[in-house]
N, C-alpha and C. Protein backbone atom coordinates (compact mmCIF):
# COMPACT_ATOMS: atom_id res chain seq x y z
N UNK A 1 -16.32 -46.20 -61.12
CA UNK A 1 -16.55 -45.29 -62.23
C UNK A 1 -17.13 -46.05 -63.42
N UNK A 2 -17.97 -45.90 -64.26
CA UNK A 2 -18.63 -46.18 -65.01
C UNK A 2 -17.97 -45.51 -66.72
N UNK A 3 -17.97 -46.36 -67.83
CA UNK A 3 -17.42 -46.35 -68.65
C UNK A 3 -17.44 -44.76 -69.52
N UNK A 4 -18.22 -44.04 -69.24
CA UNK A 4 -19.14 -43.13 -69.75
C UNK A 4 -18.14 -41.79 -68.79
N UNK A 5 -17.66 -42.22 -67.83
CA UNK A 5 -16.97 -40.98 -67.31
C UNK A 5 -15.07 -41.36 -67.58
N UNK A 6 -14.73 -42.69 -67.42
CA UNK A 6 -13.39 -43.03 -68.18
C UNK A 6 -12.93 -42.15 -69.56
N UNK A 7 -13.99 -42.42 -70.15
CA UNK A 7 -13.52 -41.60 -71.80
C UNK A 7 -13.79 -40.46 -71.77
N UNK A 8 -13.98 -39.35 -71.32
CA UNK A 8 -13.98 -38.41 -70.95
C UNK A 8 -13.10 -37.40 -71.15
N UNK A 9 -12.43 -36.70 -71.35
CA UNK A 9 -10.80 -35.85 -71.16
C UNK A 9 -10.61 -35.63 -70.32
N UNK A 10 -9.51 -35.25 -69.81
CA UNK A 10 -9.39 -34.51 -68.57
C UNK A 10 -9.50 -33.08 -68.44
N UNK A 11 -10.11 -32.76 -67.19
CA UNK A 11 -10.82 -31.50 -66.72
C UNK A 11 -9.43 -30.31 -66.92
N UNK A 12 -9.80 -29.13 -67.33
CA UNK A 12 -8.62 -28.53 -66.84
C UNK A 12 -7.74 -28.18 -65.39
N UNK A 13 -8.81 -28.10 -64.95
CA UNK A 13 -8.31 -28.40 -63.03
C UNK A 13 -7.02 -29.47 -63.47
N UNK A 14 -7.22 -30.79 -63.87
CA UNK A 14 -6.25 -32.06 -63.81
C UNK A 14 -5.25 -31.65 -64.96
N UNK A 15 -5.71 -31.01 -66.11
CA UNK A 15 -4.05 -30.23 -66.62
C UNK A 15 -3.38 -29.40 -66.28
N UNK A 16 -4.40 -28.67 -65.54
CA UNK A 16 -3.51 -27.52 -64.37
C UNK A 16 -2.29 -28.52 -63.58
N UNK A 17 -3.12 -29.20 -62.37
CA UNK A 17 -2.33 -30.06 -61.62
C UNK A 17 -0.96 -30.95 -62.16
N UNK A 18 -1.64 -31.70 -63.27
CA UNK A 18 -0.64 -31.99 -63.96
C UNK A 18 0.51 -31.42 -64.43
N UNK A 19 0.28 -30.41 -65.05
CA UNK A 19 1.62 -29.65 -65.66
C UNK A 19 2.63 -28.75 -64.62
N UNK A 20 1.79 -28.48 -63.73
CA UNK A 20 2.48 -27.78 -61.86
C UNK A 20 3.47 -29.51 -61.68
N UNK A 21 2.85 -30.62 -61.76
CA UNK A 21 3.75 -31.28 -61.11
C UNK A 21 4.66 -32.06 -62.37
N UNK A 22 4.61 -31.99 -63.80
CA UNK A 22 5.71 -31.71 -64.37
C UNK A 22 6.51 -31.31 -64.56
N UNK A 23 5.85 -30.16 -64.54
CA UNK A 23 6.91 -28.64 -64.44
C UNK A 23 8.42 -28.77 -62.98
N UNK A 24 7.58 -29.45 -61.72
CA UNK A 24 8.28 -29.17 -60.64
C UNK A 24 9.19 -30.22 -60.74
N UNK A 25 8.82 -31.58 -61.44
CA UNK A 25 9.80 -32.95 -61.51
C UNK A 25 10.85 -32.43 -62.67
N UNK A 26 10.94 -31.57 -63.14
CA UNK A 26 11.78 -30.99 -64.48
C UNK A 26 12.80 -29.98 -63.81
N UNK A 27 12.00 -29.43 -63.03
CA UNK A 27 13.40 -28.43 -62.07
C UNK A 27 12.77 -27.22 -63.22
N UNK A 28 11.51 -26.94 -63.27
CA UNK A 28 11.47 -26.26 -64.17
C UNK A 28 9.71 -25.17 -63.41
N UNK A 29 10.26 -24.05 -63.84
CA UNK A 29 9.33 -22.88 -62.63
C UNK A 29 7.85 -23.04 -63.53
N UNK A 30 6.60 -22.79 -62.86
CA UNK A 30 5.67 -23.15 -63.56
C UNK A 30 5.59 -21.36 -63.61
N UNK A 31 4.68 -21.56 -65.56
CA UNK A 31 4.76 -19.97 -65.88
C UNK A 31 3.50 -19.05 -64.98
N UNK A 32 4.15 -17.91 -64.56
CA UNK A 32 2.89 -16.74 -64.29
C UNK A 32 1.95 -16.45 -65.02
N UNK A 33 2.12 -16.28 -66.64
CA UNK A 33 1.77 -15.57 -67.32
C UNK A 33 1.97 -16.20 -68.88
N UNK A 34 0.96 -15.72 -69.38
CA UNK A 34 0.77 -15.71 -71.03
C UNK A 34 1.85 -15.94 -71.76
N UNK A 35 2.82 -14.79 -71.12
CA UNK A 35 4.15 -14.85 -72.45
C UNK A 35 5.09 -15.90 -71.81
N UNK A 36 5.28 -15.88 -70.26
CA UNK A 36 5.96 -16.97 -69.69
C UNK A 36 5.87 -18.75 -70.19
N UNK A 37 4.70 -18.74 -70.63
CA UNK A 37 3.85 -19.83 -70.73
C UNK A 37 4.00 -20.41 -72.26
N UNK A 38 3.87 -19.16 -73.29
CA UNK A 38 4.69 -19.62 -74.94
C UNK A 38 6.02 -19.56 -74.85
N UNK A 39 7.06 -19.08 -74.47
CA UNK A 39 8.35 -19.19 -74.16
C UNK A 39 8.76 -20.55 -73.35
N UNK A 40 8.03 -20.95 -72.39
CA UNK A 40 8.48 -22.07 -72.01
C UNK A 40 8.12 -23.32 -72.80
N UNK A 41 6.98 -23.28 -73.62
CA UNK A 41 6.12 -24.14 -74.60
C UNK A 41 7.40 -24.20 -75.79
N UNK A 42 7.17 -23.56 -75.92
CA UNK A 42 8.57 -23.00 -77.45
C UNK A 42 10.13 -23.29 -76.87
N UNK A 43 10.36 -23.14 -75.99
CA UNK A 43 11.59 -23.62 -75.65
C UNK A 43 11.60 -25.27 -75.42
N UNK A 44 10.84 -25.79 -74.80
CA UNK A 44 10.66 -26.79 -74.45
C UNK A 44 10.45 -27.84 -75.86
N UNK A 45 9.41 -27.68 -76.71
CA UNK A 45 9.21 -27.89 -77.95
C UNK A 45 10.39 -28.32 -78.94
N UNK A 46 11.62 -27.58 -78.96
CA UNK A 46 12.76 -27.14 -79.56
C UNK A 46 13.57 -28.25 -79.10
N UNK A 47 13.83 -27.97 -77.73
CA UNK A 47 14.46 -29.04 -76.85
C UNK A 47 14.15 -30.31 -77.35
N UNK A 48 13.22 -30.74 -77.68
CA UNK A 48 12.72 -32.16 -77.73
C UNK A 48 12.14 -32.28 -79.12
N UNK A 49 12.69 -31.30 -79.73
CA UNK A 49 12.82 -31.67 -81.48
C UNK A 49 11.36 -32.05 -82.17
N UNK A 50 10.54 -31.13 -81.40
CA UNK A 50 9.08 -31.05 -82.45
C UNK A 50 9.17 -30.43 -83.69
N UNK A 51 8.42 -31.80 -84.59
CA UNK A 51 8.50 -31.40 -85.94
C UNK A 51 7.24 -30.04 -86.26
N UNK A 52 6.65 -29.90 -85.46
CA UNK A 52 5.67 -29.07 -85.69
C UNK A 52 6.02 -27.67 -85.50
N UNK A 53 5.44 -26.22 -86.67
CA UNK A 53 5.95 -25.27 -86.83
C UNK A 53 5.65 -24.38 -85.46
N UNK A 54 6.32 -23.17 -85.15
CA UNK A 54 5.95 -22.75 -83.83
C UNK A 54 4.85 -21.94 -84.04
N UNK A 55 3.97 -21.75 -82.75
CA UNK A 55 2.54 -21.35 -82.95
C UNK A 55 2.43 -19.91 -83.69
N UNK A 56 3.39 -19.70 -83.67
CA UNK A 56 2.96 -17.90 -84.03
C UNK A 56 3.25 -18.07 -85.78
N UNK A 57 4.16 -19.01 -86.24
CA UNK A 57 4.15 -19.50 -87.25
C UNK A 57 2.94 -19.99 -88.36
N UNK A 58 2.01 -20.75 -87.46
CA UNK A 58 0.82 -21.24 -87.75
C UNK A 58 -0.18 -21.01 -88.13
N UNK A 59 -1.35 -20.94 -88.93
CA UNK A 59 -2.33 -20.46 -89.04
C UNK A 59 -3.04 -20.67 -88.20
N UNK A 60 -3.92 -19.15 -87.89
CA UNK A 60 -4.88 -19.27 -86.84
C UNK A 60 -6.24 -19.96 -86.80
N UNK A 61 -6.54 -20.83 -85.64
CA UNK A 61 -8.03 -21.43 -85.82
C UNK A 61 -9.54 -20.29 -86.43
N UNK A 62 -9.90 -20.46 -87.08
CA UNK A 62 -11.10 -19.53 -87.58
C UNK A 62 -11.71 -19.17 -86.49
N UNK A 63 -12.54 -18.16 -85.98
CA UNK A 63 -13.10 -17.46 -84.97
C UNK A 63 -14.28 -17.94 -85.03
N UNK A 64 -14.84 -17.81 -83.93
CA UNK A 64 -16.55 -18.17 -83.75
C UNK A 64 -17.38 -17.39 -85.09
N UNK A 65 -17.20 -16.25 -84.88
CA UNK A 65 -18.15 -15.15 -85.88
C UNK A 65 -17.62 -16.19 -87.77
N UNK A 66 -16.26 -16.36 -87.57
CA UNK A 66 -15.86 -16.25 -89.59
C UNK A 66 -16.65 -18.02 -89.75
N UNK A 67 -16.83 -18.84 -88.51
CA UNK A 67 -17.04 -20.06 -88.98
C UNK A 67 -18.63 -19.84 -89.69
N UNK A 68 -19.23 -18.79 -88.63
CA UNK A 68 -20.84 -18.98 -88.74
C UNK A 68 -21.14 -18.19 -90.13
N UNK A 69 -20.42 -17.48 -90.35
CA UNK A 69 -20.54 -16.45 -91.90
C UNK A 69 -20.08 -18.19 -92.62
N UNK A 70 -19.12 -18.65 -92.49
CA UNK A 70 -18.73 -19.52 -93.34
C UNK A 70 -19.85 -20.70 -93.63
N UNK A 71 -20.44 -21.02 -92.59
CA UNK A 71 -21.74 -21.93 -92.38
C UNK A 71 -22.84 -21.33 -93.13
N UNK A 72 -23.03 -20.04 -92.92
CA UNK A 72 -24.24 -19.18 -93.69
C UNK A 72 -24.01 -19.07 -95.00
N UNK A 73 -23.04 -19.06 -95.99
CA UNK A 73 -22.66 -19.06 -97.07
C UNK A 73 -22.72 -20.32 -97.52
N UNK A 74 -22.79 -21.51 -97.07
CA UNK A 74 -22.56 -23.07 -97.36
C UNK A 74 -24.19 -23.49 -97.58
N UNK A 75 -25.40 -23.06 -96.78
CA UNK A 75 -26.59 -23.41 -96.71
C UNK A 75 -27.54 -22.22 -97.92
């Protein structure tokens, strides 16, 4: 492999895989679904004493459309 594909992130395929075989070394069911999936995030989170506020708490990332109004107003 060449340096240029090392730094890279990983694919979601490999966070998929990954988190199926966390999930299964934890004794812990991998989620079906959307809400399964913030409930276990948020529980898990809690468990392990993240200082960070919970997502629904959070402000939301700006949307494709409010960035480009925001870009068009800047130029």
């Amino acid at each position: 492999m060449g340096d240029m594909e090392t730094k890279r992130p990983p694919t979601v395929r490999q966070v998929y895989a990954l988190t199926r075989e966390l999930c299964e070394r934890m004794g812990e069911e991998f989620p079906e679904s959307v809400d399964a999936a913030s409930e276990l995030i948020e529980r898990l989170r809690i468990e392990n004493g993240h200082p960070a506020p919970r997502l629904e708490d959070s402000p939301r990332p700006p949307t494709l459309e409010r960035r480009r109004r925001t870009r068009a107003r800047q130029t």
